[in-house]
PDB file of N, CA and C in Angstrom:
ATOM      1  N   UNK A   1      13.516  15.443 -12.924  1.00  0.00           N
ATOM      2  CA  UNK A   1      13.057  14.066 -13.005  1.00  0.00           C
ATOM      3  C   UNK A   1      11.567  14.048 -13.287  1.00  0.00           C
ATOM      4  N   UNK A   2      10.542  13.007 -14.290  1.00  0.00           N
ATOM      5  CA  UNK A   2       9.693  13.359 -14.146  1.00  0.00           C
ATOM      6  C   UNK A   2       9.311  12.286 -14.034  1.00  0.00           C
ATOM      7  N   UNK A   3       7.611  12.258 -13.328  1.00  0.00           N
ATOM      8  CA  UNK A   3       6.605  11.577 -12.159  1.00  0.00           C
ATOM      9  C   UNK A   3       6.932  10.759 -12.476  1.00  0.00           C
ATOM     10  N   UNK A   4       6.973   9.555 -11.646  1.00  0.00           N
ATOM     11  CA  UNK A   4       6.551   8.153 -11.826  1.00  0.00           C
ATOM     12  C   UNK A   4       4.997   7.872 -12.191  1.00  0.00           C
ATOM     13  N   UNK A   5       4.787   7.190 -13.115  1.00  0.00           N
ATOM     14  CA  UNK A   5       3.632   6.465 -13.528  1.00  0.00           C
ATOM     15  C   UNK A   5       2.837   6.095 -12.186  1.00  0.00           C
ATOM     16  N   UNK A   6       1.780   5.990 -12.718  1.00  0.00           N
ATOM     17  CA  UNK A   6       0.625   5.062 -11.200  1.00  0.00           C
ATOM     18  C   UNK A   6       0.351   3.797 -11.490  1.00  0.00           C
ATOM     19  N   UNK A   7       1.042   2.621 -10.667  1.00  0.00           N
ATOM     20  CA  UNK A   7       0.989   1.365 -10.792  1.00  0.00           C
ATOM     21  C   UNK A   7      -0.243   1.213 -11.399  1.00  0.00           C
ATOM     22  N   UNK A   8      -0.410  -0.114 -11.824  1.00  0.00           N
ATOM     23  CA  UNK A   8      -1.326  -0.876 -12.902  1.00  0.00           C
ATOM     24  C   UNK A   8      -2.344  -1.290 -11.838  1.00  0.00           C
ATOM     25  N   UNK A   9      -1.729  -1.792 -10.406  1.00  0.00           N
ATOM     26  CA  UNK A   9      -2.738  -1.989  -9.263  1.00  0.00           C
ATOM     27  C   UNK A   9      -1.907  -2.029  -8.033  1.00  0.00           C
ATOM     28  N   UNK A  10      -2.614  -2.304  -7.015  1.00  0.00           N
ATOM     29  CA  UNK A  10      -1.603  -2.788  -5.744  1.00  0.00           C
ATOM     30  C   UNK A  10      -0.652  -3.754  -5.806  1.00  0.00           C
ATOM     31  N   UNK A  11      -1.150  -4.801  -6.680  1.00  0.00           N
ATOM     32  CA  UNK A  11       0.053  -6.065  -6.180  1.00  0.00           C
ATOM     33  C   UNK A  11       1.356  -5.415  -7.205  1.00  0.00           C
ATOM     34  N   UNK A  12       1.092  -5.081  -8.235  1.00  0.00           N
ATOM     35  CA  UNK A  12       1.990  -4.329  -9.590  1.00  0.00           C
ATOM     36  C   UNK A  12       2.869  -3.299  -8.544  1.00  0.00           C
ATOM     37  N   UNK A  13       2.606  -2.215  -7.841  1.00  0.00           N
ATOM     38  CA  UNK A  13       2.886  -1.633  -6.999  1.00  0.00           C
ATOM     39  C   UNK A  13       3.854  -2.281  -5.572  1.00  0.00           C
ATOM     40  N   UNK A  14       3.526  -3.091  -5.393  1.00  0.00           N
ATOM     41  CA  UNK A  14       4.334  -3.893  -3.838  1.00  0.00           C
ATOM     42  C   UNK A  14       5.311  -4.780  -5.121  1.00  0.00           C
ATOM     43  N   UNK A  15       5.251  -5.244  -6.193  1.00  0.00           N
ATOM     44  CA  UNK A  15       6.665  -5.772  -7.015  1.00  0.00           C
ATOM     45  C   UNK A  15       7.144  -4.660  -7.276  1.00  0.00           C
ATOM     46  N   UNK A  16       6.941  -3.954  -7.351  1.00  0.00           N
ATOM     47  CA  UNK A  16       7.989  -2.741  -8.151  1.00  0.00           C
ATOM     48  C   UNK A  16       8.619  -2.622  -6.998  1.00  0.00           C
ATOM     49  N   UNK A  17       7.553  -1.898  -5.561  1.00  0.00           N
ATOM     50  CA  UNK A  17       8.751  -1.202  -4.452  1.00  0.00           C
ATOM     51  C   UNK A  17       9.821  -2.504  -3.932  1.00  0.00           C
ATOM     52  N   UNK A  18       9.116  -3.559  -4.376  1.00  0.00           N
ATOM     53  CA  UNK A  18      10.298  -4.542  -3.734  1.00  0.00           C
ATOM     54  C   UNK A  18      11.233  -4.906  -4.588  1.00  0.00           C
ATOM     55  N   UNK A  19      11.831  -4.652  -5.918  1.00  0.00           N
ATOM     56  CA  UNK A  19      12.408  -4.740  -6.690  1.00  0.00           C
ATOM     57  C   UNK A  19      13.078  -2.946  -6.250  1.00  0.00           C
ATOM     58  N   UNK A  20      12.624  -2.387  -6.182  1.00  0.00           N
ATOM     59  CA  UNK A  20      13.273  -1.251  -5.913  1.00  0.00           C
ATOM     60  C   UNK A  20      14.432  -1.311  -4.865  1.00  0.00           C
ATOM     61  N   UNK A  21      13.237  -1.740  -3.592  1.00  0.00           N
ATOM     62  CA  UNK A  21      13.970  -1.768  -1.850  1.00  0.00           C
ATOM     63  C   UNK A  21      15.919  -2.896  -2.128  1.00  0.00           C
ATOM     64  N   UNK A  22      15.077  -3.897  -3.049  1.00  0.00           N
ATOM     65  CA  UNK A  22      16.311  -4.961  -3.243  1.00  0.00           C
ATOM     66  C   UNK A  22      17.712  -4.392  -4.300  1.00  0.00           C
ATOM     67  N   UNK A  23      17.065  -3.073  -5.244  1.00  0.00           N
ATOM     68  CA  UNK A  23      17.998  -1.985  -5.614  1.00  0.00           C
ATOM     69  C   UNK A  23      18.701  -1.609  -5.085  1.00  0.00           C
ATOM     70  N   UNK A  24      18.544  -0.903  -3.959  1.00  0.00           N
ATOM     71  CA  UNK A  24      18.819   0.037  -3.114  1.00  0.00           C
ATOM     72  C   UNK A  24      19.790  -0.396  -2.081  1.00  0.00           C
ATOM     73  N   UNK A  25      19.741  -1.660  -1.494  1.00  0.00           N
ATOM     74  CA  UNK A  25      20.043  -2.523  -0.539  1.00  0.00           C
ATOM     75  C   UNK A  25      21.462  -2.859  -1.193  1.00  0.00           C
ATOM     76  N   UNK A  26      21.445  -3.113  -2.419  1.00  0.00           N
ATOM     77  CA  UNK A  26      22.754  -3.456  -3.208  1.00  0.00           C
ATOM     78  C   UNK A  26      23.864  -2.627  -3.004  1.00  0.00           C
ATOM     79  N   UNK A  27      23.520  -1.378  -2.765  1.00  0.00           N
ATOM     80  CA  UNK A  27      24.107  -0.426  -2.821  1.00  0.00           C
ATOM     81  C   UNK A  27      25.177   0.352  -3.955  1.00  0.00           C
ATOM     82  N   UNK A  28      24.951  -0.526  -4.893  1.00  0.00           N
ATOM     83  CA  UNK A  28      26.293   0.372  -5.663  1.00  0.00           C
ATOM     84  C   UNK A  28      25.775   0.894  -7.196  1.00  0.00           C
ATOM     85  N   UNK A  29      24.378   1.748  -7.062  1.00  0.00           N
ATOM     86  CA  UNK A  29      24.217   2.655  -7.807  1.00  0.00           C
ATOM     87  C   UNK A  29      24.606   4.215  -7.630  1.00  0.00           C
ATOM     88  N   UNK A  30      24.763   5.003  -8.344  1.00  0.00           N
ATOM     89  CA  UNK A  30      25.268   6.337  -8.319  1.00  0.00           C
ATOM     90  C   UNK A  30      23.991   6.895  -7.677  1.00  0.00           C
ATOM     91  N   UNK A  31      24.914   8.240  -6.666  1.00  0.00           N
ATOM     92  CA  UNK A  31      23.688   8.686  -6.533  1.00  0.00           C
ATOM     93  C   UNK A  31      22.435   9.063  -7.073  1.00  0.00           C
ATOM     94  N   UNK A  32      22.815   9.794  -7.793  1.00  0.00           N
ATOM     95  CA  UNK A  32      21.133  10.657  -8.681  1.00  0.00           C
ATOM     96  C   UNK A  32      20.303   9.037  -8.987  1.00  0.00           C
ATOM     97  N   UNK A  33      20.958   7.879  -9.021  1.00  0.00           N
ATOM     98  CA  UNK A  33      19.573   6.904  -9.554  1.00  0.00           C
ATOM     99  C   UNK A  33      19.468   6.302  -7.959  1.00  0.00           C
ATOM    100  N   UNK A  34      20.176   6.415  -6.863  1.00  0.00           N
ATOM    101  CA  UNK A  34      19.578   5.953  -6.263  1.00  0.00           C
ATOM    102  C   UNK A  34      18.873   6.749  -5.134  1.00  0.00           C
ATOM    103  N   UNK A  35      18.885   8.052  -5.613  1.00  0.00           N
ATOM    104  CA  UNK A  35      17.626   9.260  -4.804  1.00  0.00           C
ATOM    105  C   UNK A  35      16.308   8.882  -6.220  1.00  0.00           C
ATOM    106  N   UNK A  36      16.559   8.726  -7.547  1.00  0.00           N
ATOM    107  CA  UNK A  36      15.713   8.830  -8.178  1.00  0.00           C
ATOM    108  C   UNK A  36      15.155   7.484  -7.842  1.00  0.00           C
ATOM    109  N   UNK A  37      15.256   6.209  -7.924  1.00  0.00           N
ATOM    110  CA  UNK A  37      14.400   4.887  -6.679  1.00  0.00           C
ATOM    111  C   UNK A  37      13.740   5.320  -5.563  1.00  0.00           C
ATOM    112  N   UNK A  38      14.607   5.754  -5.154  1.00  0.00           N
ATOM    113  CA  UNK A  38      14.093   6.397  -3.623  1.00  0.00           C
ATOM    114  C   UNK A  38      12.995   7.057  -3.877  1.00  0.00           C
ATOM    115  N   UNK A  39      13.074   7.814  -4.514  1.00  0.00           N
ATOM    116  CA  UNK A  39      11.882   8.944  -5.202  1.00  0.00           C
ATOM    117  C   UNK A  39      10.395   8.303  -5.765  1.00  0.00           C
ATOM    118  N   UNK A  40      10.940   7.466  -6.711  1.00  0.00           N
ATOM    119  CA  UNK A  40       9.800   6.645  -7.072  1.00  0.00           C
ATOM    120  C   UNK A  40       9.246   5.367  -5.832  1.00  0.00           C
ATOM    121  N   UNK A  41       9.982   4.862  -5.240  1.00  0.00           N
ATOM    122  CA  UNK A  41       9.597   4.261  -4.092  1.00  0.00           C
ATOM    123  C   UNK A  41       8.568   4.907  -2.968  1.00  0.00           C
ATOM    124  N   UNK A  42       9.064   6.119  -2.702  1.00  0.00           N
ATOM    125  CA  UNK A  42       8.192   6.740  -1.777  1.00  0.00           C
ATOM    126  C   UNK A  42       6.511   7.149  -2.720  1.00  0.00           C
ATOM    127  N   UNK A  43       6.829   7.157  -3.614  1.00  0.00           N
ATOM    128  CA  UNK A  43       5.090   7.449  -4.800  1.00  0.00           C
ATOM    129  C   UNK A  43       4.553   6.165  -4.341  1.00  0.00           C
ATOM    130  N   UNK A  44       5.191   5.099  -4.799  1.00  0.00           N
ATOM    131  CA  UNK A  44       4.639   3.495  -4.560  1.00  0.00           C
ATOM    132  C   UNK A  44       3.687   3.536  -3.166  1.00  0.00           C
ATOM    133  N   UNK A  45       4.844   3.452  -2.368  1.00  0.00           N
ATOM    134  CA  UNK A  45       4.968   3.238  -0.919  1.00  0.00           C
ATOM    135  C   UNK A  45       2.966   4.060  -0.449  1.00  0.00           C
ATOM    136  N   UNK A  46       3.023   5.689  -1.174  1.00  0.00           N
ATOM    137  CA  UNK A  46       2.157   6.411  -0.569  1.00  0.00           C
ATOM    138  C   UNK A  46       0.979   5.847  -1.227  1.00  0.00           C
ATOM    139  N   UNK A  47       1.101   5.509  -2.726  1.00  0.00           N
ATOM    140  CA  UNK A  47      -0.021   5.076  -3.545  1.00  0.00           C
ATOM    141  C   UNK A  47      -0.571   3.328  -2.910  1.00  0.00           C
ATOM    142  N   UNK A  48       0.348   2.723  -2.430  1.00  0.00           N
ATOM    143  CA  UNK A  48       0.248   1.548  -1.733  1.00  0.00           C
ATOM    144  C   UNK A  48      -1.009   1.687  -0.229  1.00  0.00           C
ATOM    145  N   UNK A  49      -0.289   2.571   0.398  1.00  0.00           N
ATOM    146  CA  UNK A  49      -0.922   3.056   1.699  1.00  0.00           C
ATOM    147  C   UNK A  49      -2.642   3.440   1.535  1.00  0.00           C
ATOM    148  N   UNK A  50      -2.767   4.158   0.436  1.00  0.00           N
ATOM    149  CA  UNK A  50      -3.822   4.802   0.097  1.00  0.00           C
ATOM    150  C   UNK A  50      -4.900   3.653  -0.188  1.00  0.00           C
ATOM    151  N   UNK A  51      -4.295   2.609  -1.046  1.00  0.00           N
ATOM    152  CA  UNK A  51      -4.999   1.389  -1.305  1.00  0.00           C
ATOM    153  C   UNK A  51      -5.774   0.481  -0.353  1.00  0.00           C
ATOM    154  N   UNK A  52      -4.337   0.568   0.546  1.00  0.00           N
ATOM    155  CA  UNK A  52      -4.698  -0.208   1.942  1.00  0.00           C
ATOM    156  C   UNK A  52      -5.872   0.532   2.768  1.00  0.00           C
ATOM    157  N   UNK A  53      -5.701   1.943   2.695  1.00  0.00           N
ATOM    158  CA  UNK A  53      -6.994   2.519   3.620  1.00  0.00           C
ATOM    159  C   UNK A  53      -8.316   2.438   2.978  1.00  0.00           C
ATOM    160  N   UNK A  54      -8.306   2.498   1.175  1.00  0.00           N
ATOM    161  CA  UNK A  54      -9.591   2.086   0.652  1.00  0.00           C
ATOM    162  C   UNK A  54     -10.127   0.779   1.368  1.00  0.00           C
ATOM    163  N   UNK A  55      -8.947  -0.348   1.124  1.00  0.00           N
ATOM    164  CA  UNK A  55      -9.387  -1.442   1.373  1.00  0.00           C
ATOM    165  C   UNK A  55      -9.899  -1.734   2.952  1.00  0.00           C
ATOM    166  N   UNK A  56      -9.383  -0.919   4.022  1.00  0.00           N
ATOM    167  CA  UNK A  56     -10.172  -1.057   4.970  1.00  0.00           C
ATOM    168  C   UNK A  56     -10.876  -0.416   5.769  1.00  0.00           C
ATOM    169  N   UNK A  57     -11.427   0.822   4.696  1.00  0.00           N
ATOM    170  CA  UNK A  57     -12.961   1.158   4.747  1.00  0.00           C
ATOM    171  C   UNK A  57     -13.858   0.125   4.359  1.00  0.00           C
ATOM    172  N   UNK A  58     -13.882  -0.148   3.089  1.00  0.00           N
ATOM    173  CA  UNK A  58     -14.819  -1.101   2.713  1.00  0.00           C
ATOM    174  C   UNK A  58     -14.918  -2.527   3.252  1.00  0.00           C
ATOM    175  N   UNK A  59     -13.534  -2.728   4.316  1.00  0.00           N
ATOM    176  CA  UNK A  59     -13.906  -4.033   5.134  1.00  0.00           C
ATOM    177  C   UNK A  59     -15.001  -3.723   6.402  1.00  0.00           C
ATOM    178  N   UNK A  60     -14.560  -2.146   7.074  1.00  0.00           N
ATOM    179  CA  UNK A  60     -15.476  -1.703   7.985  1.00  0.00           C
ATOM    180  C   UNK A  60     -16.995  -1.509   7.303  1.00  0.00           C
ATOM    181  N   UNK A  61     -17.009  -1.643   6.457  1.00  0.00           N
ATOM    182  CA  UNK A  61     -18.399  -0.880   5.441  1.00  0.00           C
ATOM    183  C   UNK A  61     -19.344  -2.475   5.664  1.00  0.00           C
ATOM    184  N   UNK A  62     -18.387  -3.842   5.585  1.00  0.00           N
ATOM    185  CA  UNK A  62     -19.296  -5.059   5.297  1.00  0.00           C
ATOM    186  C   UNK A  62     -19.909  -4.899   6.703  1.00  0.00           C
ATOM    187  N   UNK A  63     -20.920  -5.631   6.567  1.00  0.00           N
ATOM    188  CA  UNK A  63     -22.003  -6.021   7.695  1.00  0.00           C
ATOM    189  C   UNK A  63     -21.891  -7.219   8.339  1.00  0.00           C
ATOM    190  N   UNK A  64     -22.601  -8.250   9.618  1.00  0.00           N
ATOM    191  CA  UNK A  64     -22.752  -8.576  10.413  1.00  0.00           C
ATOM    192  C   UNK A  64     -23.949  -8.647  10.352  1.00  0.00           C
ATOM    193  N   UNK A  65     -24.947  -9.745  10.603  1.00  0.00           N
ATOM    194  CA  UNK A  65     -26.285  -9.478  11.346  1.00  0.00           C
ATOM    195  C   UNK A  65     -26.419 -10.061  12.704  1.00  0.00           C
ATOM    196  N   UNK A  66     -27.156  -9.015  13.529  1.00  0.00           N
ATOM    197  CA  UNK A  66     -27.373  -9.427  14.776  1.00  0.00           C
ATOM    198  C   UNK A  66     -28.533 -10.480  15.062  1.00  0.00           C
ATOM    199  N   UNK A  67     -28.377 -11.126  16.157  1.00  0.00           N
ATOM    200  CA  UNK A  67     -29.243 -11.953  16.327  1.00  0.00           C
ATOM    201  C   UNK A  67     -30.760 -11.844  16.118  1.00  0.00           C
ATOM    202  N   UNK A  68     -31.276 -10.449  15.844  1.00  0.00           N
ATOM    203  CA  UNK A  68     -32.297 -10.128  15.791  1.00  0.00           C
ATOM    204  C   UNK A  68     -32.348  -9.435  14.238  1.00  0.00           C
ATOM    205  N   UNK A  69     -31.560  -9.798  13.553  1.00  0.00           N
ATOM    206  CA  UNK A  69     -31.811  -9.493  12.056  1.00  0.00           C
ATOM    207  C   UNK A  69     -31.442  -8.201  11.653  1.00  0.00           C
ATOM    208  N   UNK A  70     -30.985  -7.134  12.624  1.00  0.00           N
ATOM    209  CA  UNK A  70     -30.637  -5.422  12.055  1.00  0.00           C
ATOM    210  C   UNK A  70     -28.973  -5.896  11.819  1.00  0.00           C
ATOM    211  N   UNK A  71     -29.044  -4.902  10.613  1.00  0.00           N
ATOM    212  CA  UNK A  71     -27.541  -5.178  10.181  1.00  0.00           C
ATOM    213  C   UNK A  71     -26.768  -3.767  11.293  1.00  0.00           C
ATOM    214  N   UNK A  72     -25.362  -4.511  11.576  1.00  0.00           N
ATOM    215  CA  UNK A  72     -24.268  -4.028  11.813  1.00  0.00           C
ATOM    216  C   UNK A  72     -22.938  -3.796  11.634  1.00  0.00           C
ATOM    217  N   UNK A  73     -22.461  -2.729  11.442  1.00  0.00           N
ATOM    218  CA  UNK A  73     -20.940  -2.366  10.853  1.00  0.00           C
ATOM    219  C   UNK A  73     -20.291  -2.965  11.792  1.00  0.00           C
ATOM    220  N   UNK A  74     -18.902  -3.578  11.342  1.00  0.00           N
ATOM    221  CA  UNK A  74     -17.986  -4.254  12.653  1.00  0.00           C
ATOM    222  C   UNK A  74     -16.791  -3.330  12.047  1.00  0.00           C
ATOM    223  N   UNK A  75     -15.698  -3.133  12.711  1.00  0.00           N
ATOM    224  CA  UNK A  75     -14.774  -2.259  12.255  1.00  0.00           C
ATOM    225  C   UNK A  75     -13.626  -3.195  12.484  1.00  0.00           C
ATOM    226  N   UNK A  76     -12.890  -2.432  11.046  1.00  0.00           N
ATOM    227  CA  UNK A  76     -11.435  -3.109  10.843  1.00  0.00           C
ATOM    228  C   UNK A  76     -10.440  -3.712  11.597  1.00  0.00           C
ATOM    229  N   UNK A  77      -9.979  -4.997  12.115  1.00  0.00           N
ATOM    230  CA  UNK A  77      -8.921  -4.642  13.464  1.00  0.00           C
ATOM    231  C   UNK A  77      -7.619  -5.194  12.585  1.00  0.00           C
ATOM    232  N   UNK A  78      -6.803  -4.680  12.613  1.00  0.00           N
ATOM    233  CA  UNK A  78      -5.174  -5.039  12.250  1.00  0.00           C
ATOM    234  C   UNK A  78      -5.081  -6.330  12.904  1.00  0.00           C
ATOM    235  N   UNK A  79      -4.298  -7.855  12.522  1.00  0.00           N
ATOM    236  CA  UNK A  79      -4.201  -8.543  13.599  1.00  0.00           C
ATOM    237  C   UNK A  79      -3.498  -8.163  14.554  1.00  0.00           C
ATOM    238  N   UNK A  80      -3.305  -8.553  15.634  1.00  0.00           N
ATOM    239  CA  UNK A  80      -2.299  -8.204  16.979  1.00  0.00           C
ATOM    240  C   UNK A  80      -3.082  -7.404  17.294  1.00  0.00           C
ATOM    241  N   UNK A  81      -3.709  -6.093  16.886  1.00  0.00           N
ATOM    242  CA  UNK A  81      -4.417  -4.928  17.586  1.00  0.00           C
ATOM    243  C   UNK A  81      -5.438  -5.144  18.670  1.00  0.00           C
ATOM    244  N   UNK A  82      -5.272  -4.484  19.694  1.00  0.00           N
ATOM    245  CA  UNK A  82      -6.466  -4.364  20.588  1.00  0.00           C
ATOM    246  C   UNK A  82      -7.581  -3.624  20.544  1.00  0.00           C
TER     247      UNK A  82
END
Protein backbone atom coordinates (compact mmCIF):
# COMPACT_ATOMS: atom_id res chain seq x y z
CA UNK A 1 0.00 0.00 0.00
CA UNK A 2 1.50 3.26 -0.50
CA UNK A 3 1.61 6.47 2.02
CA UNK A 4 -1.16 8.48 2.34
CA UNK A 5 -0.65 12.04 1.21
CA UNK A 6 -0.32 14.91 4.05
CA UNK A 7 -3.56 16.74 4.36
CA UNK A 8 -3.80 20.21 2.71
CA UNK A 9 -4.30 21.45 6.55
CA UNK A 10 -6.00 20.49 9.79
CA UNK A 11 -9.56 21.16 9.04
CA UNK A 12 -8.88 19.11 5.33
CA UNK A 13 -7.51 16.43 7.73
CA UNK A 14 -10.53 16.14 10.55
CA UNK A 15 -13.04 15.86 6.99
CA UNK A 16 -11.22 13.19 5.64
CA UNK A 17 -10.83 11.13 9.14
CA UNK A 18 -14.51 11.76 9.54
CA UNK A 19 -15.55 10.64 6.24
CA UNK A 20 -13.32 7.78 6.86
CA UNK A 21 -14.60 6.93 10.72
CA UNK A 22 -18.37 7.15 8.90
CA UNK A 23 -16.67 4.41 6.27
CA UNK A 24 -15.79 2.20 8.58
CA UNK A 25 -18.86 2.35 10.87
CA UNK A 26 -20.88 1.14 7.74
CA UNK A 27 -19.25 -1.78 7.88
CA UNK A 28 -19.54 -3.56 4.69
CA UNK A 29 -16.26 -2.94 2.98
CA UNK A 30 -13.83 -5.86 2.30
CA UNK A 31 -11.22 -6.25 4.35
CA UNK A 32 -7.91 -5.06 2.73
CA UNK A 33 -9.94 -1.48 2.14
CA UNK A 34 -11.09 -1.42 5.37
CA UNK A 35 -7.45 -2.02 7.18
CA UNK A 36 -6.31 0.25 4.22
CA UNK A 37 -8.92 3.39 5.92
CA UNK A 38 -7.86 2.29 8.99
CA UNK A 39 -4.35 2.79 7.86
CA UNK A 40 -4.80 6.07 6.40
CA UNK A 41 -6.94 7.20 9.36
CA UNK A 42 -4.39 6.51 11.90
CA UNK A 43 -1.68 9.01 9.52
CA UNK A 44 -4.65 11.66 9.82
CA UNK A 45 -5.46 11.01 13.33
CA UNK A 46 -1.31 11.33 14.21
CA UNK A 47 -0.80 14.28 11.69
CA UNK A 48 -4.01 15.88 13.40
CA UNK A 49 -2.50 15.41 17.00
CA UNK A 50 0.76 16.93 15.97
CA UNK A 51 -1.16 20.08 14.80
CA UNK A 52 -2.99 20.30 17.93
CA UNK A 53 0.35 20.27 20.02
CA UNK A 54 1.83 23.03 17.58
CA UNK A 55 -1.22 24.84 18.24
CA UNK A 56 -0.87 24.70 21.92
CA UNK A 57 2.56 25.65 22.23
CA UNK A 58 2.03 28.76 20.57
CA UNK A 59 -1.14 29.40 22.76
CA UNK A 60 1.33 28.85 25.87
CA UNK A 61 3.97 31.07 23.91
CA UNK A 62 1.12 34.26 23.92
CA UNK A 63 1.64 36.63 26.78
CA UNK A 64 -0.31 38.32 29.58
CA UNK A 65 0.90 41.52 31.15
CA UNK A 66 1.18 41.85 34.72
CA UNK A 67 0.04 44.59 36.58
CA UNK A 68 3.34 46.03 36.63
CA UNK A 69 3.99 45.82 32.87
CA UNK A 70 6.61 42.49 32.67
CA UNK A 71 5.23 40.17 30.25
CA UNK A 72 4.09 36.65 31.25
CA UNK A 73 3.62 33.16 29.70
CA UNK A 74 0.19 31.66 30.91
CA UNK A 75 -0.01 27.99 29.93
CA UNK A 76 -2.46 26.04 27.92
CA UNK A 77 -5.45 24.56 30.02
CA UNK A 78 -7.79 21.99 28.12
CA UNK A 79 -11.34 23.08 29.25
CA UNK A 80 -12.55 20.86 32.22
CA UNK A 81 -8.74 20.53 33.23
CA UNK A 82 -7.44 21.39 36.56
Amino acid sequence: MKSPEAPENFEAAMKRLTEIVQSLEKGDLALEASLGLFEEGVHLATYSQAKLDAAEKRVEKLVSLRANGEAETVPFRVHGEE
